[in-house]
PDB file of N, CA and C in Angstrom:
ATOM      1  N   UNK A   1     -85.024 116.407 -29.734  1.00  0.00           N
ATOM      2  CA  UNK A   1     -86.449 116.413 -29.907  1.00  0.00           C
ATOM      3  C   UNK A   1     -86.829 116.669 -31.369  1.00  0.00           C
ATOM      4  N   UNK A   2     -86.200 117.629 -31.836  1.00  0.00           N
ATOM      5  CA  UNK A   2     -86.371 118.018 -33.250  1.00  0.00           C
ATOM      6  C   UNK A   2     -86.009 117.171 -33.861  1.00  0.00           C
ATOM      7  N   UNK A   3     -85.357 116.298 -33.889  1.00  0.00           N
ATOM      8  CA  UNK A   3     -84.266 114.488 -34.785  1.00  0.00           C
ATOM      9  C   UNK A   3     -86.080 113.685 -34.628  1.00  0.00           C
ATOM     10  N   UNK A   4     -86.386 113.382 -33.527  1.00  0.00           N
ATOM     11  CA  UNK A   4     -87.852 112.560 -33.333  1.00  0.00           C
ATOM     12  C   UNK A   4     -89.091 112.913 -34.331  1.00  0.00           C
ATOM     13  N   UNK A   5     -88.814 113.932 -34.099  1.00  0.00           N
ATOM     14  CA  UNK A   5     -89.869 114.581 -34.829  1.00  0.00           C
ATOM     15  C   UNK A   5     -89.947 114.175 -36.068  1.00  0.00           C
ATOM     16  N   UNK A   6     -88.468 114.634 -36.890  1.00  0.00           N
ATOM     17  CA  UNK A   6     -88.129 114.398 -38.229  1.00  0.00           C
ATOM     18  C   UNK A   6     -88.275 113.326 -38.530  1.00  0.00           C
ATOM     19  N   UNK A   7     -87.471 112.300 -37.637  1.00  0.00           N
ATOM     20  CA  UNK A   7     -87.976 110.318 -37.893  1.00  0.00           C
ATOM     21  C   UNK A   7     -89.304 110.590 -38.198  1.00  0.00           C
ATOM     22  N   UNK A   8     -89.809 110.847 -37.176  1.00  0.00           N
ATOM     23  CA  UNK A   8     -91.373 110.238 -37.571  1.00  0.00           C
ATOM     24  C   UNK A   8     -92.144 110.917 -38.471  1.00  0.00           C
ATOM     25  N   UNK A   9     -91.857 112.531 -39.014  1.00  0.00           N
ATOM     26  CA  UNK A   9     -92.688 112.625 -39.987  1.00  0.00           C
ATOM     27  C   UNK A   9     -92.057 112.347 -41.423  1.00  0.00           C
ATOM     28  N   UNK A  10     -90.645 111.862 -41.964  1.00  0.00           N
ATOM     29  CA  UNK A  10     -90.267 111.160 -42.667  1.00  0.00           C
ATOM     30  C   UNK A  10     -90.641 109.353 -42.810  1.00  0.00           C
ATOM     31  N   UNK A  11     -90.885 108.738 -41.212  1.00  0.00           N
ATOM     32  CA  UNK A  11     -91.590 107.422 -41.496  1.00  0.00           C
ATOM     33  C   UNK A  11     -92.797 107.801 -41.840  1.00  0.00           C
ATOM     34  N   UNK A  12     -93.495 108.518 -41.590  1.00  0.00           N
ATOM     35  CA  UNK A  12     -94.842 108.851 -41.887  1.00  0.00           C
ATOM     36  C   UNK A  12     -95.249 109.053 -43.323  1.00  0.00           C
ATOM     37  N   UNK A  13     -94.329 109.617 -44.161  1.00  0.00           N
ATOM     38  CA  UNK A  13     -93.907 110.139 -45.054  1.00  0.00           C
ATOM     39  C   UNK A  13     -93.605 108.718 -46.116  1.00  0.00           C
ATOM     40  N   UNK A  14     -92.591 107.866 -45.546  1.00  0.00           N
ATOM     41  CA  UNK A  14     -92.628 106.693 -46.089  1.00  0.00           C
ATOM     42  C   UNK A  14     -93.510 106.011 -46.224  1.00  0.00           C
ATOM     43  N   UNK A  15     -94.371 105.805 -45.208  1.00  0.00           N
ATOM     44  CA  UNK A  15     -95.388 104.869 -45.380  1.00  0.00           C
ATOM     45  C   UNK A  15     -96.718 105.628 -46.225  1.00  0.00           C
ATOM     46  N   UNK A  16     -97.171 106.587 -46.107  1.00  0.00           N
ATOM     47  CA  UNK A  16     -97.688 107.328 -47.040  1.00  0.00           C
ATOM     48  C   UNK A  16     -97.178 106.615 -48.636  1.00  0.00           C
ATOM     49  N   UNK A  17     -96.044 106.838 -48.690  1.00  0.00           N
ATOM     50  CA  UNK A  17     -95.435 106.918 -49.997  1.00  0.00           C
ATOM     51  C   UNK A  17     -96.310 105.325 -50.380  1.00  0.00           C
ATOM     52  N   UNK A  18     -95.705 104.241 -49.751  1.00  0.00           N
ATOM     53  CA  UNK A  18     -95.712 102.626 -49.538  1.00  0.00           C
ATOM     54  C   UNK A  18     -97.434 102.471 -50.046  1.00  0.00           C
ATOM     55  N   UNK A  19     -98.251 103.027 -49.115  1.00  0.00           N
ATOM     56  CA  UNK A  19     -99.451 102.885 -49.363  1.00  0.00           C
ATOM     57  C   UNK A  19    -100.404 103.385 -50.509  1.00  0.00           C
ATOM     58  N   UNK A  20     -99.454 104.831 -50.903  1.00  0.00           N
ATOM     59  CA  UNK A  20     -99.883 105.330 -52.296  1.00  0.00           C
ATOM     60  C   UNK A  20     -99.674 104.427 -53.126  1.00  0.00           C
ATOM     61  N   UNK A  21     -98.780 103.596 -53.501  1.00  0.00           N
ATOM     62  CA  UNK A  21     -98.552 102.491 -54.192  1.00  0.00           C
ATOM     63  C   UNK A  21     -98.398 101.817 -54.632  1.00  0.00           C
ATOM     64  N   UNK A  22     -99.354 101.002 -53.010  1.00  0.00           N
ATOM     65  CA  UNK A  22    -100.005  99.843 -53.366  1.00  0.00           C
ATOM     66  C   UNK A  22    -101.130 100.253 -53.283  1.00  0.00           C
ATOM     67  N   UNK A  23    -101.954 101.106 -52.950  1.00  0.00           N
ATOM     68  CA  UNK A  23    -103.708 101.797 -53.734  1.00  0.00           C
ATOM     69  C   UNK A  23    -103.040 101.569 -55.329  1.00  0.00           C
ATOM     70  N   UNK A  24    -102.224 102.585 -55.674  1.00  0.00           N
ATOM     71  CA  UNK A  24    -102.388 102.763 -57.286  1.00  0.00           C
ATOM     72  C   UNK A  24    -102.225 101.837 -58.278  1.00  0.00           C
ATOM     73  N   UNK A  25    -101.389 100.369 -57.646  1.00  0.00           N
ATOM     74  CA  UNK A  25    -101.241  99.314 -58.346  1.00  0.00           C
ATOM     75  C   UNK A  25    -102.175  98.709 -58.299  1.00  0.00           C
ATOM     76  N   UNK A  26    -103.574  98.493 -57.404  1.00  0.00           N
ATOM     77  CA  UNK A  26    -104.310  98.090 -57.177  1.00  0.00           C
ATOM     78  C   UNK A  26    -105.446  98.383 -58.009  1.00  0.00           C
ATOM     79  N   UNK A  27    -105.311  99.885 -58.309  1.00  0.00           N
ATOM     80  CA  UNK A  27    -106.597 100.577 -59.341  1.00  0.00           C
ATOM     81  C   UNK A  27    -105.602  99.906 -60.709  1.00  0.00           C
ATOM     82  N   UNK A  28    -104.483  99.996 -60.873  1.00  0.00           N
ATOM     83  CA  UNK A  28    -104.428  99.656 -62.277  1.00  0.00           C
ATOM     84  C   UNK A  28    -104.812  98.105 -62.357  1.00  0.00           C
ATOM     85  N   UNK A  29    -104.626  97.455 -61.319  1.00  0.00           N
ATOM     86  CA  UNK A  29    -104.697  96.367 -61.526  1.00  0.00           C
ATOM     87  C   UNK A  29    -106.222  95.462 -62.123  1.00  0.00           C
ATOM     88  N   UNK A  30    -107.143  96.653 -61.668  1.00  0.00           N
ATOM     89  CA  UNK A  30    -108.427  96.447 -61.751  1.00  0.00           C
ATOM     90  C   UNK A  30    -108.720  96.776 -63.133  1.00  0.00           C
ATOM     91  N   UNK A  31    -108.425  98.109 -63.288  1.00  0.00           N
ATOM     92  CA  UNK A  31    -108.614  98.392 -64.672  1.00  0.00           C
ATOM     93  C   UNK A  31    -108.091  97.429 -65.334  1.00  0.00           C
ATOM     94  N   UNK A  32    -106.869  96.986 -65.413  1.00  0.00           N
ATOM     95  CA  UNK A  32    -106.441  96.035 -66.509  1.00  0.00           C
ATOM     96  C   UNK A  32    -107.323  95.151 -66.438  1.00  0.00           C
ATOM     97  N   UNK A  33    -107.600  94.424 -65.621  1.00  0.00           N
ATOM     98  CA  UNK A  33    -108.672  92.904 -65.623  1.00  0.00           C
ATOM     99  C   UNK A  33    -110.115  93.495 -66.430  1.00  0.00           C
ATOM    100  N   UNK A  34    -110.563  95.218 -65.648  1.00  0.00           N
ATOM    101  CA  UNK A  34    -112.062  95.243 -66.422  1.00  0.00           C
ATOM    102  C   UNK A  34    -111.585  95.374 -68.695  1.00  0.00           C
ATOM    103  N   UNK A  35    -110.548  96.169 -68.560  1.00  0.00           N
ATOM    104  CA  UNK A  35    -110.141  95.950 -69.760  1.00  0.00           C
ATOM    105  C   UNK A  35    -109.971  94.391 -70.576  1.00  0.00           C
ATOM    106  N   UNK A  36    -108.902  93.518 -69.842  1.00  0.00           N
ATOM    107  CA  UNK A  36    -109.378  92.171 -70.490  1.00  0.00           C
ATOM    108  C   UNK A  36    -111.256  91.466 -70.356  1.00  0.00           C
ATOM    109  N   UNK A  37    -111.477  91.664 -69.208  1.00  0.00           N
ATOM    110  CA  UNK A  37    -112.699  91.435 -69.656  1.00  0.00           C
ATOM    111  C   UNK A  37    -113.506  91.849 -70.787  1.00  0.00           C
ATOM    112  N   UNK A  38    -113.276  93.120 -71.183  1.00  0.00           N
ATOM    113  CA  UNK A  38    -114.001  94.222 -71.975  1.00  0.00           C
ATOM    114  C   UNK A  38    -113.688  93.225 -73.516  1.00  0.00           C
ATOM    115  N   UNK A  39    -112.357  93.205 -73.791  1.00  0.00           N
ATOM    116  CA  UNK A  39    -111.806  92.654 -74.790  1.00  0.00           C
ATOM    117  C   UNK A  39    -112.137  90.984 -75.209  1.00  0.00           C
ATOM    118  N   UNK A  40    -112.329  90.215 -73.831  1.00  0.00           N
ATOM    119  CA  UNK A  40    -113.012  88.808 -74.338  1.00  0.00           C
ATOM    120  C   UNK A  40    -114.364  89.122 -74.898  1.00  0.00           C
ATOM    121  N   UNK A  41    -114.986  89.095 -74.006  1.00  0.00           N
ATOM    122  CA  UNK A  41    -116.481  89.620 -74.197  1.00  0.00           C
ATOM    123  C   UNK A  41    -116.587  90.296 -75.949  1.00  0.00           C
ATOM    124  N   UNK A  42    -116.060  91.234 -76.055  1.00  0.00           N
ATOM    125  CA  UNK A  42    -115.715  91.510 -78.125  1.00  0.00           C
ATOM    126  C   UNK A  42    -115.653  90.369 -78.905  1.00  0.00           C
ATOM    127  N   UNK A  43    -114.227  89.567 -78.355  1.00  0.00           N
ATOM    128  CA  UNK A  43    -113.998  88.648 -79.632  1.00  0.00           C
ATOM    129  C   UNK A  43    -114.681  87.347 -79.107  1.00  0.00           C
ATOM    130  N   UNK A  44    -115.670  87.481 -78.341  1.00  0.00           N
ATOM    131  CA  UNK A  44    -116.695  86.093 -77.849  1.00  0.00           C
ATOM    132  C   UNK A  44    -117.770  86.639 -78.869  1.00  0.00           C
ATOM    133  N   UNK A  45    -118.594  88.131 -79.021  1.00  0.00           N
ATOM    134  CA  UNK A  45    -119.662  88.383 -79.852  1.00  0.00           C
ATOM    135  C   UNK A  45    -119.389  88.162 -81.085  1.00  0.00           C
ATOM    136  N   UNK A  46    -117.832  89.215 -81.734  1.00  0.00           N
ATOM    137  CA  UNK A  46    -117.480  88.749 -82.484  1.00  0.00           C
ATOM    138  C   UNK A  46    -117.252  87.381 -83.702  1.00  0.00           C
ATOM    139  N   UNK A  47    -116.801  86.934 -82.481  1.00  0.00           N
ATOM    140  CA  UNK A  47    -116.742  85.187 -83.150  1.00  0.00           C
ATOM    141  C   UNK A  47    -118.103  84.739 -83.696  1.00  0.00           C
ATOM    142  N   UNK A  48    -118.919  85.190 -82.374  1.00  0.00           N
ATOM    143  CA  UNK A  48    -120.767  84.332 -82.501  1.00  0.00           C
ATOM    144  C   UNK A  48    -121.188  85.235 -83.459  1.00  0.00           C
ATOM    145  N   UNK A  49    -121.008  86.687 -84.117  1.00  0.00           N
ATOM    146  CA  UNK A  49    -121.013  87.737 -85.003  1.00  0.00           C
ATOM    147  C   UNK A  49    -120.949  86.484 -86.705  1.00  0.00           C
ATOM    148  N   UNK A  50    -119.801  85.731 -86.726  1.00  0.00           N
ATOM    149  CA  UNK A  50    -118.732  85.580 -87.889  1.00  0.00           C
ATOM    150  C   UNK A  50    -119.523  84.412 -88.380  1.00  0.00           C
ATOM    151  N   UNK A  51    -120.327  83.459 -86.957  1.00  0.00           N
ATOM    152  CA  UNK A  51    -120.402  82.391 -87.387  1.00  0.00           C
ATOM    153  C   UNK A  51    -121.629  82.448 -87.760  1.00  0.00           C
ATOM    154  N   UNK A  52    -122.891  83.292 -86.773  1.00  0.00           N
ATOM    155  CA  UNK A  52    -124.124  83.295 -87.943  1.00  0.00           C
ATOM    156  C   UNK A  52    -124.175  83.824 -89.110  1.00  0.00           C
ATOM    157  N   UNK A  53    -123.055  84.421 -89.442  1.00  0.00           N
ATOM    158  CA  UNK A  53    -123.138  85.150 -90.957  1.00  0.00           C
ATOM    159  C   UNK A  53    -122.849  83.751 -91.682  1.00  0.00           C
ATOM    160  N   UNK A  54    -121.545  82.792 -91.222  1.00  0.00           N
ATOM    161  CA  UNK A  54    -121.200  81.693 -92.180  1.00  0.00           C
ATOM    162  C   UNK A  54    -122.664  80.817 -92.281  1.00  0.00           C
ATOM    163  N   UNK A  55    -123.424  80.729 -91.001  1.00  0.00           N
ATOM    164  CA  UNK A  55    -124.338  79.756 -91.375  1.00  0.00           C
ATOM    165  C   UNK A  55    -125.482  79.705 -91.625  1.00  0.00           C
ATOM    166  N   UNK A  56    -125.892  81.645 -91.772  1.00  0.00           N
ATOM    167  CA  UNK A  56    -126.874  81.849 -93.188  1.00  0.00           C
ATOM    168  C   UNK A  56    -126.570  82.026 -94.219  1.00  0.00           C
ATOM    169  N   UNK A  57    -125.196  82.242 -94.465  1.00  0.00           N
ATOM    170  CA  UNK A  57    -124.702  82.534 -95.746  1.00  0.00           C
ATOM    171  C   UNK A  57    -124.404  81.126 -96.518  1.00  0.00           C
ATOM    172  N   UNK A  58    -124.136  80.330 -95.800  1.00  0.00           N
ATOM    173  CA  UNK A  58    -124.470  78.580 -96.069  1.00  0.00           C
ATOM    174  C   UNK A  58    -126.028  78.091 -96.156  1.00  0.00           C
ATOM    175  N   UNK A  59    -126.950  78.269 -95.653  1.00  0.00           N
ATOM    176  CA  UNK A  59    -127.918  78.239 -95.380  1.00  0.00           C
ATOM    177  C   UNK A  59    -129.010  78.866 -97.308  1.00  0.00           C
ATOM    178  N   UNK A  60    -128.506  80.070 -97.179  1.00  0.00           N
ATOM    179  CA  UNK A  60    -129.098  81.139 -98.476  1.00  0.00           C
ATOM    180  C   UNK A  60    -128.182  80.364 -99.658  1.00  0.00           C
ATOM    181  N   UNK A  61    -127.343  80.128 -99.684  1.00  0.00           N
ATOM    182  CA  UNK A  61    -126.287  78.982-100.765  1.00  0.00           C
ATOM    183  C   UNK A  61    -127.130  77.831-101.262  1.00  0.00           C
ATOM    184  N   UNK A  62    -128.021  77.110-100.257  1.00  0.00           N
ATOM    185  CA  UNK A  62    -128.501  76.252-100.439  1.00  0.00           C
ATOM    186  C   UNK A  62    -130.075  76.011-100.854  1.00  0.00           C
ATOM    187  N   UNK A  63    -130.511  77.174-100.749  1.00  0.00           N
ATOM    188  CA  UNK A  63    -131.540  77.412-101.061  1.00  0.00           C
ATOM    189  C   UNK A  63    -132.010  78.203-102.493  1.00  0.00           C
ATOM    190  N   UNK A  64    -131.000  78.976-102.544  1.00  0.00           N
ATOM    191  CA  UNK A  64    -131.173  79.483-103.757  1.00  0.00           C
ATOM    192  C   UNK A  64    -129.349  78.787-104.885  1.00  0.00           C
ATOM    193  N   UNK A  65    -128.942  77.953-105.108  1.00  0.00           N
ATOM    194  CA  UNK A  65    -127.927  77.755-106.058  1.00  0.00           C
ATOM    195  C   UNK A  65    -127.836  78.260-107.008  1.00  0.00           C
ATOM    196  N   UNK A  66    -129.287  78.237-108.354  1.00  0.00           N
ATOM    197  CA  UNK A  66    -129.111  79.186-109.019  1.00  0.00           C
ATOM    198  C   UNK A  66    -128.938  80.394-109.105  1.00  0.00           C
ATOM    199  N   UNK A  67    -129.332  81.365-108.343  1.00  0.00           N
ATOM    200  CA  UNK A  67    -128.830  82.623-108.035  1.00  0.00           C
ATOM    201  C   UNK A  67    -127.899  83.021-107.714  1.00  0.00           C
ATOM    202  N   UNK A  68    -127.258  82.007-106.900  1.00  0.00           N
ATOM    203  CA  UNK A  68    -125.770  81.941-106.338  1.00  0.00           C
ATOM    204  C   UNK A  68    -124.749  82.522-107.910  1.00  0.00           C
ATOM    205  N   UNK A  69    -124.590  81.413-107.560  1.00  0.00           N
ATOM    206  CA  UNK A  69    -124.000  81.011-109.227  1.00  0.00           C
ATOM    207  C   UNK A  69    -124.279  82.413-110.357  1.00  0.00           C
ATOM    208  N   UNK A  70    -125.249  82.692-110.453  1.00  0.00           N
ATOM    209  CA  UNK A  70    -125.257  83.734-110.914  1.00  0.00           C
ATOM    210  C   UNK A  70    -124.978  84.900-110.660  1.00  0.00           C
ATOM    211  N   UNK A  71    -124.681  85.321-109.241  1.00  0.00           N
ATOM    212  CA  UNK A  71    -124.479  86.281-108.646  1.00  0.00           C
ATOM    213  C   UNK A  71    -123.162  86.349-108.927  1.00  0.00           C
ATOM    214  N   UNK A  72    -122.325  85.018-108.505  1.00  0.00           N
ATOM    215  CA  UNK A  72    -120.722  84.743-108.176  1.00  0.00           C
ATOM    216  C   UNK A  72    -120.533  85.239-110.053  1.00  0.00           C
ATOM    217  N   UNK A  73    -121.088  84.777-110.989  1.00  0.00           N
ATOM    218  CA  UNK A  73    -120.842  84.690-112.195  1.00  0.00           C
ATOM    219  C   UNK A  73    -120.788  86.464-112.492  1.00  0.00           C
ATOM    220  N   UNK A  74    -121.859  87.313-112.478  1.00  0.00           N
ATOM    221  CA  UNK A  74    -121.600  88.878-112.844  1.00  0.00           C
ATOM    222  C   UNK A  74    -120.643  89.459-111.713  1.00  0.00           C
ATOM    223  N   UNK A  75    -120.261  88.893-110.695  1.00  0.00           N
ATOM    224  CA  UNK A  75    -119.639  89.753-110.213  1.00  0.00           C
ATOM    225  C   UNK A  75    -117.791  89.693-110.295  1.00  0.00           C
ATOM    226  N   UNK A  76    -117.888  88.591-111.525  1.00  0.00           N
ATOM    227  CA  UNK A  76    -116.436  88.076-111.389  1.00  0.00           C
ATOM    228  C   UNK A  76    -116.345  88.520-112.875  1.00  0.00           C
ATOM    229  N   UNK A  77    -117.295  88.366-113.888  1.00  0.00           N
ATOM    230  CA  UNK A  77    -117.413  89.491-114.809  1.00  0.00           C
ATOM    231  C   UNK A  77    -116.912  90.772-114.862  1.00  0.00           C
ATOM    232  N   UNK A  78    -117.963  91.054-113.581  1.00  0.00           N
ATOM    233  CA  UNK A  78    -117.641  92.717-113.558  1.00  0.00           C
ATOM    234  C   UNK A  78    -116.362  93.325-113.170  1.00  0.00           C
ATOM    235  N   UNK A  79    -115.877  92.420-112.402  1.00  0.00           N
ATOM    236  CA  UNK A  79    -114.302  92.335-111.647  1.00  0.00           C
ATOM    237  C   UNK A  79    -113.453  92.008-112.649  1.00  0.00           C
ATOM    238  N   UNK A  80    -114.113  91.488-113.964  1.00  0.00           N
ATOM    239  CA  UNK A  80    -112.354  91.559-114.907  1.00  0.00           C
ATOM    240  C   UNK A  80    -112.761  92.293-115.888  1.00  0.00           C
ATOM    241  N   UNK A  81    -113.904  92.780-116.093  1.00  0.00           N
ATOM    242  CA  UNK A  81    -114.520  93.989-116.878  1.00  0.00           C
ATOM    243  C   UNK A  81    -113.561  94.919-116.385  1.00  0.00           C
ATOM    244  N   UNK A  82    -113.625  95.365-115.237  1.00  0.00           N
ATOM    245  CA  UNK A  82    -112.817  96.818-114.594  1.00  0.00           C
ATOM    246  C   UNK A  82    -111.376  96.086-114.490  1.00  0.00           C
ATOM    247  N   UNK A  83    -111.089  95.588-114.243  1.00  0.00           N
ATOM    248  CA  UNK A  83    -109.789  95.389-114.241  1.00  0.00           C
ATOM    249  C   UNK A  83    -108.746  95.420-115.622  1.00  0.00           C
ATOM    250  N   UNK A  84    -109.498  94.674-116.692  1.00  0.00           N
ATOM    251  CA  UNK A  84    -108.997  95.005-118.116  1.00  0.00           C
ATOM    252  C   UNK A  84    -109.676  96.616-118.499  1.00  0.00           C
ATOM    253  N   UNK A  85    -110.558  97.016-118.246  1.00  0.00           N
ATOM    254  CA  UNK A  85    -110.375  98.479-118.459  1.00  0.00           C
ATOM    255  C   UNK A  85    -109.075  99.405-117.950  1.00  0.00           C
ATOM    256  N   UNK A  86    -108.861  98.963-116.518  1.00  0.00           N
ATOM    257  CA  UNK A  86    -108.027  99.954-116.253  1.00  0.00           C
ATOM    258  C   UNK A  86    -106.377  99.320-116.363  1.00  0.00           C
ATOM    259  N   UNK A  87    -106.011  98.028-116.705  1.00  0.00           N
ATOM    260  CA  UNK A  87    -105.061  97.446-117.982  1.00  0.00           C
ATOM    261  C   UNK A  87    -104.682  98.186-118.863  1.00  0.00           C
ATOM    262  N   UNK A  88    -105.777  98.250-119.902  1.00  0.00           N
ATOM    263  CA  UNK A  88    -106.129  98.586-121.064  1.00  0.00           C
ATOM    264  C   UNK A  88    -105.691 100.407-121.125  1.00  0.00           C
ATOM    265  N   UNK A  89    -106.275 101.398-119.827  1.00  0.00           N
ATOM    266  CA  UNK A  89    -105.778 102.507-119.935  1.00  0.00           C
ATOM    267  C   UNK A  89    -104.405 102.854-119.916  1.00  0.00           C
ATOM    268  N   UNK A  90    -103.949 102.439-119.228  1.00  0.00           N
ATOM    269  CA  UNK A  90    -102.361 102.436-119.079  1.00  0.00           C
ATOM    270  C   UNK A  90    -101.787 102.611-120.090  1.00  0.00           C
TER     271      UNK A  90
END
């Protein structure tokens, strides 16, 4: 009687185990998917983020050229201004 007993609260025991899991593979499994979701959804804004910057920044290029140009011009100045300064310290 005592052997019966033991079967069954060791199958009991097993299947417990069996069902713990497959619940817990099930929650990870979810999480992982809400995680890839989480992560498209980023590099989908992202992307749409990258491209209105390119196509006002194309947009402001074209409207103002001279300024452009002038902007690109002091700041490539100023970039070998500091750069032969700190050349030059050495």
């Amino acid at each position: 009687m005592s052997q019966t007993v033991l079967d069954r609260t060791a199958e009991r025991i097993a299947e417990s185990a069996r069902q713990a899991s497959r619940t817990t593979s099930a929650v990870a499994d979810a999480i992982i998917e809400d995680g890839v979701r989480v992560v498209k959804r980023a590099a989908k804004q992202g992307g749409d983020a990258a491209e209105e910057f390119l196509n006002d920044t194309t947009q402001r290029i074209q409207r103002h050229p001279v300024l452009t140009v002038a902007a690109t011009f002091a700041v490539a100045f100023t970039a070998g201004a500091l750069i032969g300064w700190m050349i030059k310290r050495r």
